[in-house]
N, C-alpha and C. Protein backbone atom coordinates (compact mmCIF):
# COMPACT_ATOMS: atom_id res chain seq x y z
N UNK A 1 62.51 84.70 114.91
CA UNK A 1 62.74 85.20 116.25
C UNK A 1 61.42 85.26 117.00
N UNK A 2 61.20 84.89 118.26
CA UNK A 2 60.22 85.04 118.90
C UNK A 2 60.56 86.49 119.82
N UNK A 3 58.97 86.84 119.97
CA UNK A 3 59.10 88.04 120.85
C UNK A 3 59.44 87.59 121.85
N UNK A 4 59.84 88.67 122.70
CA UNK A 4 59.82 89.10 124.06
C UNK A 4 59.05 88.28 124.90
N UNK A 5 57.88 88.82 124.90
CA UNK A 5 56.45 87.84 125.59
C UNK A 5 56.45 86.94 125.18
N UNK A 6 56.59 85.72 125.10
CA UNK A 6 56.06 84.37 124.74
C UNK A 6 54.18 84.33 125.06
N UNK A 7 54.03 85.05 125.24
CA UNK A 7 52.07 84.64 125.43
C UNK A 7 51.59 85.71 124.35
N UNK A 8 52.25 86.59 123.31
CA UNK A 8 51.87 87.25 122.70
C UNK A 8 52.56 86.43 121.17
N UNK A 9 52.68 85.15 121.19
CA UNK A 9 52.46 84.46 119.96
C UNK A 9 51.69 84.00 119.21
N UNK A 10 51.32 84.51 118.43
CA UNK A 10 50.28 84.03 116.97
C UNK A 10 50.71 83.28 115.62
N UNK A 11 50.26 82.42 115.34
CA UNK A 11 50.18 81.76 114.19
C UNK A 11 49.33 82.16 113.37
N UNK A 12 50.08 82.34 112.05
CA UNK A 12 48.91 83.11 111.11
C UNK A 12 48.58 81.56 110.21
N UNK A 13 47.25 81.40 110.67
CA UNK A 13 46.94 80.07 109.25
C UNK A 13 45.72 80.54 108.35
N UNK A 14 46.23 81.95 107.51
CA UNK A 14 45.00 81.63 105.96
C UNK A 14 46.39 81.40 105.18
N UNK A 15 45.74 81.41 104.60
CA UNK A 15 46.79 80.65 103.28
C UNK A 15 47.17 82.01 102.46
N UNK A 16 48.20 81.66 102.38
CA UNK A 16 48.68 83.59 101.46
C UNK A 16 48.33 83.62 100.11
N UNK A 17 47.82 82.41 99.12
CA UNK A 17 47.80 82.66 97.87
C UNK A 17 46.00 83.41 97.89
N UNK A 18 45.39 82.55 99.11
CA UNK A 18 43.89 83.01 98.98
C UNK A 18 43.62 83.91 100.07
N UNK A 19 43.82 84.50 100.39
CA UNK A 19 43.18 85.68 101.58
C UNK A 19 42.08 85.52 102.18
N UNK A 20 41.87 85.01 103.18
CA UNK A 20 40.28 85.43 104.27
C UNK A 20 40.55 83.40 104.30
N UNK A 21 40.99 82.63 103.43
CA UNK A 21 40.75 81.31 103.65
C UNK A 21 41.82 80.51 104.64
N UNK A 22 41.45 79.86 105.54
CA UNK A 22 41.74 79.19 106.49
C UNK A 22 42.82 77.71 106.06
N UNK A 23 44.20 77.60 106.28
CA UNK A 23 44.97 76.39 106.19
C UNK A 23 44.31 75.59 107.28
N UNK A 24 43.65 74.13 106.06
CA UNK A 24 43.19 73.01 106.49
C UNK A 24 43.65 71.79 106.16
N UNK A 25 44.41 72.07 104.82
CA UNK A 25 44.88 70.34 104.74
C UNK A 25 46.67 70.65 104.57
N UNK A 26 47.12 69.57 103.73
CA UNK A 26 48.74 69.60 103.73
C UNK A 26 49.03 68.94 102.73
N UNK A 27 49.35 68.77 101.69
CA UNK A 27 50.20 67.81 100.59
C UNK A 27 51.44 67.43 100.69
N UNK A 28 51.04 66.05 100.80
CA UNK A 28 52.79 65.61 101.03
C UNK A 28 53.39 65.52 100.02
N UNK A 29 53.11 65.71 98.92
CA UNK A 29 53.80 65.62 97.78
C UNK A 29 54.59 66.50 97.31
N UNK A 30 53.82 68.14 97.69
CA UNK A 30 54.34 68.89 97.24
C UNK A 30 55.12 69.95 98.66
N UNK A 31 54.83 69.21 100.19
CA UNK A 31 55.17 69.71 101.20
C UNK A 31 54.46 71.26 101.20
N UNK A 32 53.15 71.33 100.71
CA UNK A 32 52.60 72.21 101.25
C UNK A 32 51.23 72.82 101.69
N UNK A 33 51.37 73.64 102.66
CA UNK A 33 49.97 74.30 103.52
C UNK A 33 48.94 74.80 103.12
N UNK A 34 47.58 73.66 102.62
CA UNK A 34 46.82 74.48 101.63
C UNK A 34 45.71 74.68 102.08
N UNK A 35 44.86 75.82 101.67
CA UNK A 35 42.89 75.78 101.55
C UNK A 35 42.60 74.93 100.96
N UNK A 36 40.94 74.87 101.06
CA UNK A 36 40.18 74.15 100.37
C UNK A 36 40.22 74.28 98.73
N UNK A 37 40.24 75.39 98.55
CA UNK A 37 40.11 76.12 97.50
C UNK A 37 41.61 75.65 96.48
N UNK A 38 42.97 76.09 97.43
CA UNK A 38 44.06 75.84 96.85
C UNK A 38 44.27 74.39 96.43
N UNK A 39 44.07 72.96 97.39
CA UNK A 39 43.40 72.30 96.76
C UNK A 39 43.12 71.60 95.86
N UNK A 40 41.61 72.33 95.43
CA UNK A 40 40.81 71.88 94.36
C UNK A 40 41.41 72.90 93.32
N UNK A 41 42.12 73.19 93.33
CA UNK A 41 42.65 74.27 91.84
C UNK A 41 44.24 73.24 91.58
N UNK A 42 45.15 73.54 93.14
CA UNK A 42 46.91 72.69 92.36
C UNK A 42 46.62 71.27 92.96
N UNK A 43 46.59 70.83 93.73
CA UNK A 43 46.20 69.73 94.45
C UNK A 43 45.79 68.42 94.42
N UNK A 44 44.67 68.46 93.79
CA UNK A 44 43.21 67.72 93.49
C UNK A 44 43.79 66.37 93.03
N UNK A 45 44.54 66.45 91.77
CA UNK A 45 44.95 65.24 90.98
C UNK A 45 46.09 64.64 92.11
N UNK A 46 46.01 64.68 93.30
CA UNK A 46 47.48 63.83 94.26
C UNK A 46 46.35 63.60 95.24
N UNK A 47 46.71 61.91 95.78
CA UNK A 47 46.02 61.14 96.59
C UNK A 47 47.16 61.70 98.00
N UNK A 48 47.95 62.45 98.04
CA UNK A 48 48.76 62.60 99.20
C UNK A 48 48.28 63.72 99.96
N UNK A 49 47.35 63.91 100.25
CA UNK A 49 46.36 65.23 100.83
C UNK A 49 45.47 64.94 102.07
N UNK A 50 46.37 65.02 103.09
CA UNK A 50 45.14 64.74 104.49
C UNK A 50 45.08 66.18 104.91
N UNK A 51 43.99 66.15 106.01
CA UNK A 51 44.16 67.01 106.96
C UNK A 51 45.18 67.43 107.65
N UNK A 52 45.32 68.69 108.30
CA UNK A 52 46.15 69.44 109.20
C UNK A 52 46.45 68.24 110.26
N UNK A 53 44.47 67.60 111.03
CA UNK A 53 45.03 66.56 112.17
C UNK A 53 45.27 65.61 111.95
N UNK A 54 45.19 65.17 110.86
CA UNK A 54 45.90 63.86 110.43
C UNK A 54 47.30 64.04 110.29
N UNK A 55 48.02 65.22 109.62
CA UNK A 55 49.13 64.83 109.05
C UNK A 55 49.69 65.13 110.64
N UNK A 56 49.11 66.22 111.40
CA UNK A 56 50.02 66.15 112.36
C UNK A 56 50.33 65.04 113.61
N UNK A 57 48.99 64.09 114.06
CA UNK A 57 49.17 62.81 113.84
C UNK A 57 50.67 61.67 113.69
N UNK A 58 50.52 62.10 112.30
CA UNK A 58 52.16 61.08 112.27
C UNK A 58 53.23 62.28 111.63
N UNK A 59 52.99 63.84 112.51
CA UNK A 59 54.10 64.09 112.04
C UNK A 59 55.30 63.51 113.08
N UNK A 60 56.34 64.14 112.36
CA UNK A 60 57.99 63.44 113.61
C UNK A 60 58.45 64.76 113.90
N UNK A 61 57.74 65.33 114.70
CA UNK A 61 58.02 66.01 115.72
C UNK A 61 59.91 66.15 116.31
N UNK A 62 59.68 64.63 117.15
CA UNK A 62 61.40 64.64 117.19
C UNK A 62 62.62 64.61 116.41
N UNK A 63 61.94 64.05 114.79
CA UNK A 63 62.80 64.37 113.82
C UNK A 63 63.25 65.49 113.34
N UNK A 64 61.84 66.18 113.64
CA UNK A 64 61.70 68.27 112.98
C UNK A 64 63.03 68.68 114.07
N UNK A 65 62.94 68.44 115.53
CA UNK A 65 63.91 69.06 116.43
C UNK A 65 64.83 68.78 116.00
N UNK A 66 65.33 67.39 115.82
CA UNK A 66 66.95 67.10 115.85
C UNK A 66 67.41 67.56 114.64
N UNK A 67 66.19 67.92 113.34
CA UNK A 67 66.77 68.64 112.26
C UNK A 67 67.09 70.11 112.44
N UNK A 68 66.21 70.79 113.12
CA UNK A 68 66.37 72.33 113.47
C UNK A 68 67.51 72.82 114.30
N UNK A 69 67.81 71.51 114.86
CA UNK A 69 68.73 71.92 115.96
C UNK A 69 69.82 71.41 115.00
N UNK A 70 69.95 70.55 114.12
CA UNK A 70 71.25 70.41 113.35
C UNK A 70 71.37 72.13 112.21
N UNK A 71 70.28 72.12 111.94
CA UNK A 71 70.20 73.21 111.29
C UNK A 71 71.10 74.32 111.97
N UNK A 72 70.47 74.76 113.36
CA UNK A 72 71.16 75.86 114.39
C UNK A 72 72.35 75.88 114.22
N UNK A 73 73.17 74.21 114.43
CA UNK A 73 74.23 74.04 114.90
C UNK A 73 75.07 74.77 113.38
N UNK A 74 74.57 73.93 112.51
CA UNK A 74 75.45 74.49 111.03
C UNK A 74 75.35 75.90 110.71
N UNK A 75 73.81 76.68 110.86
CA UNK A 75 74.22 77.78 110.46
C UNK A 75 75.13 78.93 111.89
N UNK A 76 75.22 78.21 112.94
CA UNK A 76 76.56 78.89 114.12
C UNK A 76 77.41 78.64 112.98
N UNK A 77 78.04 77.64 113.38
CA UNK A 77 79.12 77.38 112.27
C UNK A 77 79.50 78.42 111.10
N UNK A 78 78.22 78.35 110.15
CA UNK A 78 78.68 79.19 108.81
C UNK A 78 78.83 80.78 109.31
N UNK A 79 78.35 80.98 110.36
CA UNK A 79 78.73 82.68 111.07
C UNK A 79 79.66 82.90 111.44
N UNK A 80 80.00 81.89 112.41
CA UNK A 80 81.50 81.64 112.79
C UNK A 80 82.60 81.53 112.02
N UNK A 81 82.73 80.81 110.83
CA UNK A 81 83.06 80.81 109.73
C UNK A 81 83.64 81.96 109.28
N UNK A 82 82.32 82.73 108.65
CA UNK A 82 82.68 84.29 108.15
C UNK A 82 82.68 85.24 109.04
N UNK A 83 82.71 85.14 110.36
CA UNK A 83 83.40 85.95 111.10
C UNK A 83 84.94 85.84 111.64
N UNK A 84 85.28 84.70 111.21
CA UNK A 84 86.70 84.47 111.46
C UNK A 84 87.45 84.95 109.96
N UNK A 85 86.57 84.62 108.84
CA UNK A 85 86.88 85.19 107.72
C UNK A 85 87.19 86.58 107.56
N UNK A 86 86.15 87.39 108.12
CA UNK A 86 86.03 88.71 108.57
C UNK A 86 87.29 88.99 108.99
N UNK A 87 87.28 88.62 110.40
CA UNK A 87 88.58 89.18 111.72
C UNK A 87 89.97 89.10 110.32
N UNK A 88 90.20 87.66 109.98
CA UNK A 88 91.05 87.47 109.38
C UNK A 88 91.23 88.49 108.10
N UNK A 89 90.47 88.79 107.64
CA UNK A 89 90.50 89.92 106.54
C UNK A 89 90.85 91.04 107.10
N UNK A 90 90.25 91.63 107.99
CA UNK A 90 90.89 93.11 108.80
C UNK A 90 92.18 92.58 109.20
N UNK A 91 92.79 91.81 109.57
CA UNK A 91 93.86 91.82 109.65
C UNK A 91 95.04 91.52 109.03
N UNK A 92 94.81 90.75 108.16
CA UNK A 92 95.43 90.74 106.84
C UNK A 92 95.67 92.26 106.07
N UNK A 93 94.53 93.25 106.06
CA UNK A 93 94.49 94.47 105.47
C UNK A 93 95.24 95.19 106.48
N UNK A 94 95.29 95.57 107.67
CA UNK A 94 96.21 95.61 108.48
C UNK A 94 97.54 95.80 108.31
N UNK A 95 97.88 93.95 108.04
CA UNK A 95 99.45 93.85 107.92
C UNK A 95 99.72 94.20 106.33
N UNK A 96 99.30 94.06 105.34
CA UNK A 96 99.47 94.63 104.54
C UNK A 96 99.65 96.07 104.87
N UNK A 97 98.67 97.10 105.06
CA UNK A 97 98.67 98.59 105.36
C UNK A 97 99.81 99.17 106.38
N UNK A 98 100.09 97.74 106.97
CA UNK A 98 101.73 98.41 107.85
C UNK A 98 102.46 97.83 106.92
N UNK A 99 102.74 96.76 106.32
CA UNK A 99 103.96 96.99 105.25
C UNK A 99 104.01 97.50 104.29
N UNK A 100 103.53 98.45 103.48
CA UNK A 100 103.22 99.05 102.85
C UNK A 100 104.07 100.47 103.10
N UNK A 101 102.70 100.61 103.96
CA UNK A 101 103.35 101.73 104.83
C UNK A 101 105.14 102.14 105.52
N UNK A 102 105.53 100.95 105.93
CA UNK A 102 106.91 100.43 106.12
C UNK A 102 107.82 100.85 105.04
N UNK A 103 107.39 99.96 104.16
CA UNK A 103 108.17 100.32 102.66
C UNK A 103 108.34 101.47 102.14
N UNK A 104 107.11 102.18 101.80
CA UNK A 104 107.59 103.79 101.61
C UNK A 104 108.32 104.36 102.70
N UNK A 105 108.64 104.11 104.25
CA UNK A 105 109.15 104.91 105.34
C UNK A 105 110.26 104.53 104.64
N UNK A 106 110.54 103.54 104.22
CA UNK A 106 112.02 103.03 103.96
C UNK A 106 112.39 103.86 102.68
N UNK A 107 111.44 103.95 101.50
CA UNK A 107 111.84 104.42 100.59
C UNK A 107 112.22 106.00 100.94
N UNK A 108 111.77 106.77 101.67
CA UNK A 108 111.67 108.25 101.44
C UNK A 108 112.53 108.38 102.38
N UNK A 109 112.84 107.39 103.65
CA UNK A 109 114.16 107.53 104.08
C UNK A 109 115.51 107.28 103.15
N UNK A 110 115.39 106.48 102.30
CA UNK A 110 116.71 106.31 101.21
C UNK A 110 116.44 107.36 100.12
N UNK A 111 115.23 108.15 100.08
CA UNK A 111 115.46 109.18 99.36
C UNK A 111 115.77 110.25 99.71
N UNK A 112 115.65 111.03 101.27
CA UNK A 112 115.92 111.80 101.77
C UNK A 112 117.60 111.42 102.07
N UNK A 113 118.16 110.04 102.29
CA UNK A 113 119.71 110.16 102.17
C UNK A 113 120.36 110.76 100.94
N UNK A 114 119.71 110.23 100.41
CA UNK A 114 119.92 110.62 98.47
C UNK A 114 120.19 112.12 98.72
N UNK A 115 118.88 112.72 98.84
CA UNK A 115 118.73 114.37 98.56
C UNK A 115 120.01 114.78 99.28
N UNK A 116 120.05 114.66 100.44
CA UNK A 116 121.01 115.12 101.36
C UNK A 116 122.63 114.93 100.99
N UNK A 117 122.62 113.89 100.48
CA UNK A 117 124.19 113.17 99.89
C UNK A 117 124.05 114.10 98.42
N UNK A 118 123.00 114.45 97.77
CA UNK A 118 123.05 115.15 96.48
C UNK A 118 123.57 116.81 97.05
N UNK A 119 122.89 117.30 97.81
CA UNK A 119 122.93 118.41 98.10
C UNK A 119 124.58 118.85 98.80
N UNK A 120 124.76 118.25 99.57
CA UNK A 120 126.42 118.06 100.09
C UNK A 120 126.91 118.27 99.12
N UNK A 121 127.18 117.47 98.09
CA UNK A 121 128.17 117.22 96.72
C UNK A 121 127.69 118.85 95.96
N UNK A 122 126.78 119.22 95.69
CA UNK A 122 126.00 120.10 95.13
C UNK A 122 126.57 121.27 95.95
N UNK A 123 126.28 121.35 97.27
CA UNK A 123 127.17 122.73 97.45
C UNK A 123 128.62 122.28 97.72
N UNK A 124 129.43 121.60 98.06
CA UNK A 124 130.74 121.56 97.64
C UNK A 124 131.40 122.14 96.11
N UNK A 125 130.23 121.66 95.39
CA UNK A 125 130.65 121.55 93.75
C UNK A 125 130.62 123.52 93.59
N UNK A 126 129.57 123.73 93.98
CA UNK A 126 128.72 125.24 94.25
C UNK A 126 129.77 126.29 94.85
N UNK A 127 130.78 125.53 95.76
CA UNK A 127 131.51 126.78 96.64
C UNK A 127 133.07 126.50 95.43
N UNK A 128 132.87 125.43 95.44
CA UNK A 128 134.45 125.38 94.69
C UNK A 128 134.55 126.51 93.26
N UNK A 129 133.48 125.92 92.63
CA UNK A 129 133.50 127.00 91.47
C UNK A 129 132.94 128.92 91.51
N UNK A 130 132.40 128.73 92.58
CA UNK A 130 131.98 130.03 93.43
C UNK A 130 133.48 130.91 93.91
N UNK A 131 133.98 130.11 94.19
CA UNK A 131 135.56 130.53 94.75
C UNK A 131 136.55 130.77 93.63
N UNK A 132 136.34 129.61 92.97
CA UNK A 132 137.17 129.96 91.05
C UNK A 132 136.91 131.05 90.54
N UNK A 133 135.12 131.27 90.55
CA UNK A 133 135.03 132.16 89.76
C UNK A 133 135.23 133.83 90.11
N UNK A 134 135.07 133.78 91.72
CA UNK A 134 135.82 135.04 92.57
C UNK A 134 137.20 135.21 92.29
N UNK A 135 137.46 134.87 92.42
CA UNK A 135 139.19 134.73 91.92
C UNK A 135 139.37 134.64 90.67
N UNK A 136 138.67 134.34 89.91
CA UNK A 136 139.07 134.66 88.20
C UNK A 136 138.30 136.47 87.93
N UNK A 137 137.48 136.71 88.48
CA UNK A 137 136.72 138.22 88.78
C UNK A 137 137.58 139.04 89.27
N UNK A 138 138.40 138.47 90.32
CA UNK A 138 139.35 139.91 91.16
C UNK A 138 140.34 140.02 90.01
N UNK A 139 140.82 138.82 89.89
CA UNK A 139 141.84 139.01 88.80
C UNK A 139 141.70 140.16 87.56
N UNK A 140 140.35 139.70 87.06
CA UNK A 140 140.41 140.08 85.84
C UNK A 140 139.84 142.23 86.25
N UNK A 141 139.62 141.84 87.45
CA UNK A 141 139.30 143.45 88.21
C UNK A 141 140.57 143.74 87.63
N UNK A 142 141.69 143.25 88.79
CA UNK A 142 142.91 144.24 88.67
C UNK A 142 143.09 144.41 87.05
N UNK A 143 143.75 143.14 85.95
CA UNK A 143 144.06 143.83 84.86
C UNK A 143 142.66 144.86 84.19
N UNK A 144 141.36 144.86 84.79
CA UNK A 144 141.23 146.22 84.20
C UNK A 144 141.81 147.44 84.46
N UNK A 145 141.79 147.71 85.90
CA UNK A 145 142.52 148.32 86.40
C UNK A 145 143.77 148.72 86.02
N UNK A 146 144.45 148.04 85.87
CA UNK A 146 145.93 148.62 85.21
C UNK A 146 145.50 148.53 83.75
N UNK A 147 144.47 148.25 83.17
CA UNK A 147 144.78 149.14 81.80
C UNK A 147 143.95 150.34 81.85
N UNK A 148 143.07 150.69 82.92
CA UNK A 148 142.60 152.05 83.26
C UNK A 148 144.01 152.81 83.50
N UNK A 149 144.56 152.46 84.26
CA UNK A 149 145.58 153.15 84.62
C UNK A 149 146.80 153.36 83.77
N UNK A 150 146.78 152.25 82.84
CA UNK A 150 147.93 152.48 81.51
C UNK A 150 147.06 153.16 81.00
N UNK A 151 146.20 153.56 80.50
CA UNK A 151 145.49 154.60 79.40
C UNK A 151 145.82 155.93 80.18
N UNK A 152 145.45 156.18 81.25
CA UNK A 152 145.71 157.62 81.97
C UNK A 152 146.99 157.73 81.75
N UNK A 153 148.03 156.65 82.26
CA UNK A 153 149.65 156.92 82.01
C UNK A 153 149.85 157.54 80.73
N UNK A 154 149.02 156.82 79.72
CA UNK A 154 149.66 157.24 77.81
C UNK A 154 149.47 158.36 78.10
N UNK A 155 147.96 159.23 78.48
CA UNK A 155 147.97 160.56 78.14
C UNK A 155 148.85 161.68 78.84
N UNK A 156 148.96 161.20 80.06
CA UNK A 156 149.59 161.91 80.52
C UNK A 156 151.16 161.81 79.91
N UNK A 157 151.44 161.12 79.83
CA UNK A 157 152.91 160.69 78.94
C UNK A 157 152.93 161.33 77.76
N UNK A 158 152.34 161.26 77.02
CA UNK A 158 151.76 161.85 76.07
C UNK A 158 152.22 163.97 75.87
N UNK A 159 151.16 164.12 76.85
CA UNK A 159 151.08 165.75 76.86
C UNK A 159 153.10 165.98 77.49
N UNK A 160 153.48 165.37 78.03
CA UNK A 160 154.67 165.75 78.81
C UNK A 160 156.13 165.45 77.90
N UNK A 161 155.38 164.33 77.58
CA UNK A 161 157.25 163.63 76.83
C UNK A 161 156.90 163.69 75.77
N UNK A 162 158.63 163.00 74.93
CA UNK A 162 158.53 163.60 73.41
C UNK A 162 157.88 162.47 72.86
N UNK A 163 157.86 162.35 71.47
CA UNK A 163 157.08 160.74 71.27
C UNK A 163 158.00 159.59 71.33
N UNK A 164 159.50 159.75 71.10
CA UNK A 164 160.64 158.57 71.56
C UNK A 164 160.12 158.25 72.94
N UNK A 165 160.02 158.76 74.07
CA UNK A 165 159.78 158.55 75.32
C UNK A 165 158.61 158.04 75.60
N UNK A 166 157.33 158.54 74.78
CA UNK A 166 156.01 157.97 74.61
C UNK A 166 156.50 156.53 74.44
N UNK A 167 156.76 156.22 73.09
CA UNK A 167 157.11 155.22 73.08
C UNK A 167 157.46 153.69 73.38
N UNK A 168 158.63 155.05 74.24
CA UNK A 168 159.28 153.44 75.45
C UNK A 168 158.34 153.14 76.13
N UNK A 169 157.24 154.09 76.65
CA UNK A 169 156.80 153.96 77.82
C UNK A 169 155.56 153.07 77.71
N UNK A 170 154.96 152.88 76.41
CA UNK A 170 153.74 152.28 75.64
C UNK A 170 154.19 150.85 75.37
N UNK A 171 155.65 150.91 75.49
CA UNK A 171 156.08 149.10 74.92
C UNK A 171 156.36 148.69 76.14
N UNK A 172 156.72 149.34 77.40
CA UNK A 172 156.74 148.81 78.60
C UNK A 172 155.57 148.26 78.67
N UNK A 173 154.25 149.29 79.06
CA UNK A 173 153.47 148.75 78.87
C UNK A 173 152.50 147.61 78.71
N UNK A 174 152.60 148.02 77.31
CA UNK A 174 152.48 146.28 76.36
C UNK A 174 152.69 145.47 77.22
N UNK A 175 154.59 145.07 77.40
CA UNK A 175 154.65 143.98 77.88
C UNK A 175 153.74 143.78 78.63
N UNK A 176 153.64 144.32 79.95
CA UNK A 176 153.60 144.29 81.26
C UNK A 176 151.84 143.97 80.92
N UNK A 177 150.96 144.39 80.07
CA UNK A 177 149.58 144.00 79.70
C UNK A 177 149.51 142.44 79.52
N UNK A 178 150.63 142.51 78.70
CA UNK A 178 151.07 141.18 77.99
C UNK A 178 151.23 139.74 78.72
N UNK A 179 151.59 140.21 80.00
CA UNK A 179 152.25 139.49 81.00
C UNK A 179 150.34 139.06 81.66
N UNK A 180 150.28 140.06 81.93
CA UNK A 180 148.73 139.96 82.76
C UNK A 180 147.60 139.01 81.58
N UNK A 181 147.39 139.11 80.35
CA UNK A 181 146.90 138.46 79.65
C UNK A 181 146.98 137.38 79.79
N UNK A 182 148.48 136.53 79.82
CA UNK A 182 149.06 135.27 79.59
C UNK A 182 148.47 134.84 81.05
N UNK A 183 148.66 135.74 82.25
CA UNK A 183 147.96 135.07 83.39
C UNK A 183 146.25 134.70 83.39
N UNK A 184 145.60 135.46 82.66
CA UNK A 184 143.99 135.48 82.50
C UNK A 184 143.92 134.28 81.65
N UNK A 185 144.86 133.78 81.05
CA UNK A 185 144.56 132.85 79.87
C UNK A 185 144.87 131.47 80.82
């Protein structure tokens, strides 16, 4: 990236392997920016070593552009690329995350029919035997009741009549217990 200012551009030429030393020549062999020094140390044994103004001389200039600018063009491209990749991924996650989402609305709506269709049946089932069992309770109220009340009858029957009369009055009774049983059963 260039700055802002274009008149506040610098080129740094020492050479980074040697510090304080000045890029003066170029190897074409190995395509790179060397000192004197760098050089005579990796260099030395390759006849492909001019100067900076020589090589720049016959560099191709217009070749470097139409490569940089092919360069530009491809790496737009590869951005473009993975930014459509991108978009396309958020939205893909998206439609997934609404059908998804969809699906459980659907499920917990067919489960809340469920509950509701369970619960209906559940108190229907709940009042019917609720109602049986009130009615098997009153029932079985009254025959206590009348055998509270046949026990008071004996005694009093009892203290008053003779025991022939006791008697009759204990097998009436009976039956009549008898009768109420067969209904509880």
């Amino acid at each position: 990236m260039l700055p802002d200012d274009e008149d506040n551009v610098s080129i740094d030429n020492t050479c980074p392997p040697h510090t304080g030393k000045t890029i003066e020549l170029y190897c074409h062999h190995h395509n790179a920016l060397c000192c004197v020094l760098r050089v005579s140390l990796l260099h030395r044994t390759f006849k492909d070593v001019n100067s900076i103004d020589d090589t720049t001389k016959s560099f191709p200039f217009d070749f470097i552009e139409y490569v940089f600018s092919k360069m530009r063009d491809e790496s737009k491209t590869i951005v473009e690329e993975d930014e459509n990749k991108l978009a396309t991924l958020i939205a893909d996650c998206q439609t997934v995350t609404n059908n998804v989402a969809a699906v459980i609305k659907k499920a917990k709506d067919k489960l809340d029919d469920l509950h509701r269709s369970f619960q209906t049946e559940l108190d229907v089932t709940y009042q019917r035997h609720k109602d049986s069992l009130n009615d098997r309770l009153h029932t079985k109220k009254i025959f206590h009741a009348n055998v509270e009340n046949t026990n008071q009858l004996k005694v009093v029957i009892k203290e008053r009549f003779y025991d022939s009369q006791t008697f009759i009055a204990m097998e009436q009774s009976k039956i009549q217990l008898t009768k109420h049983v067969r209904r509880l059963q």
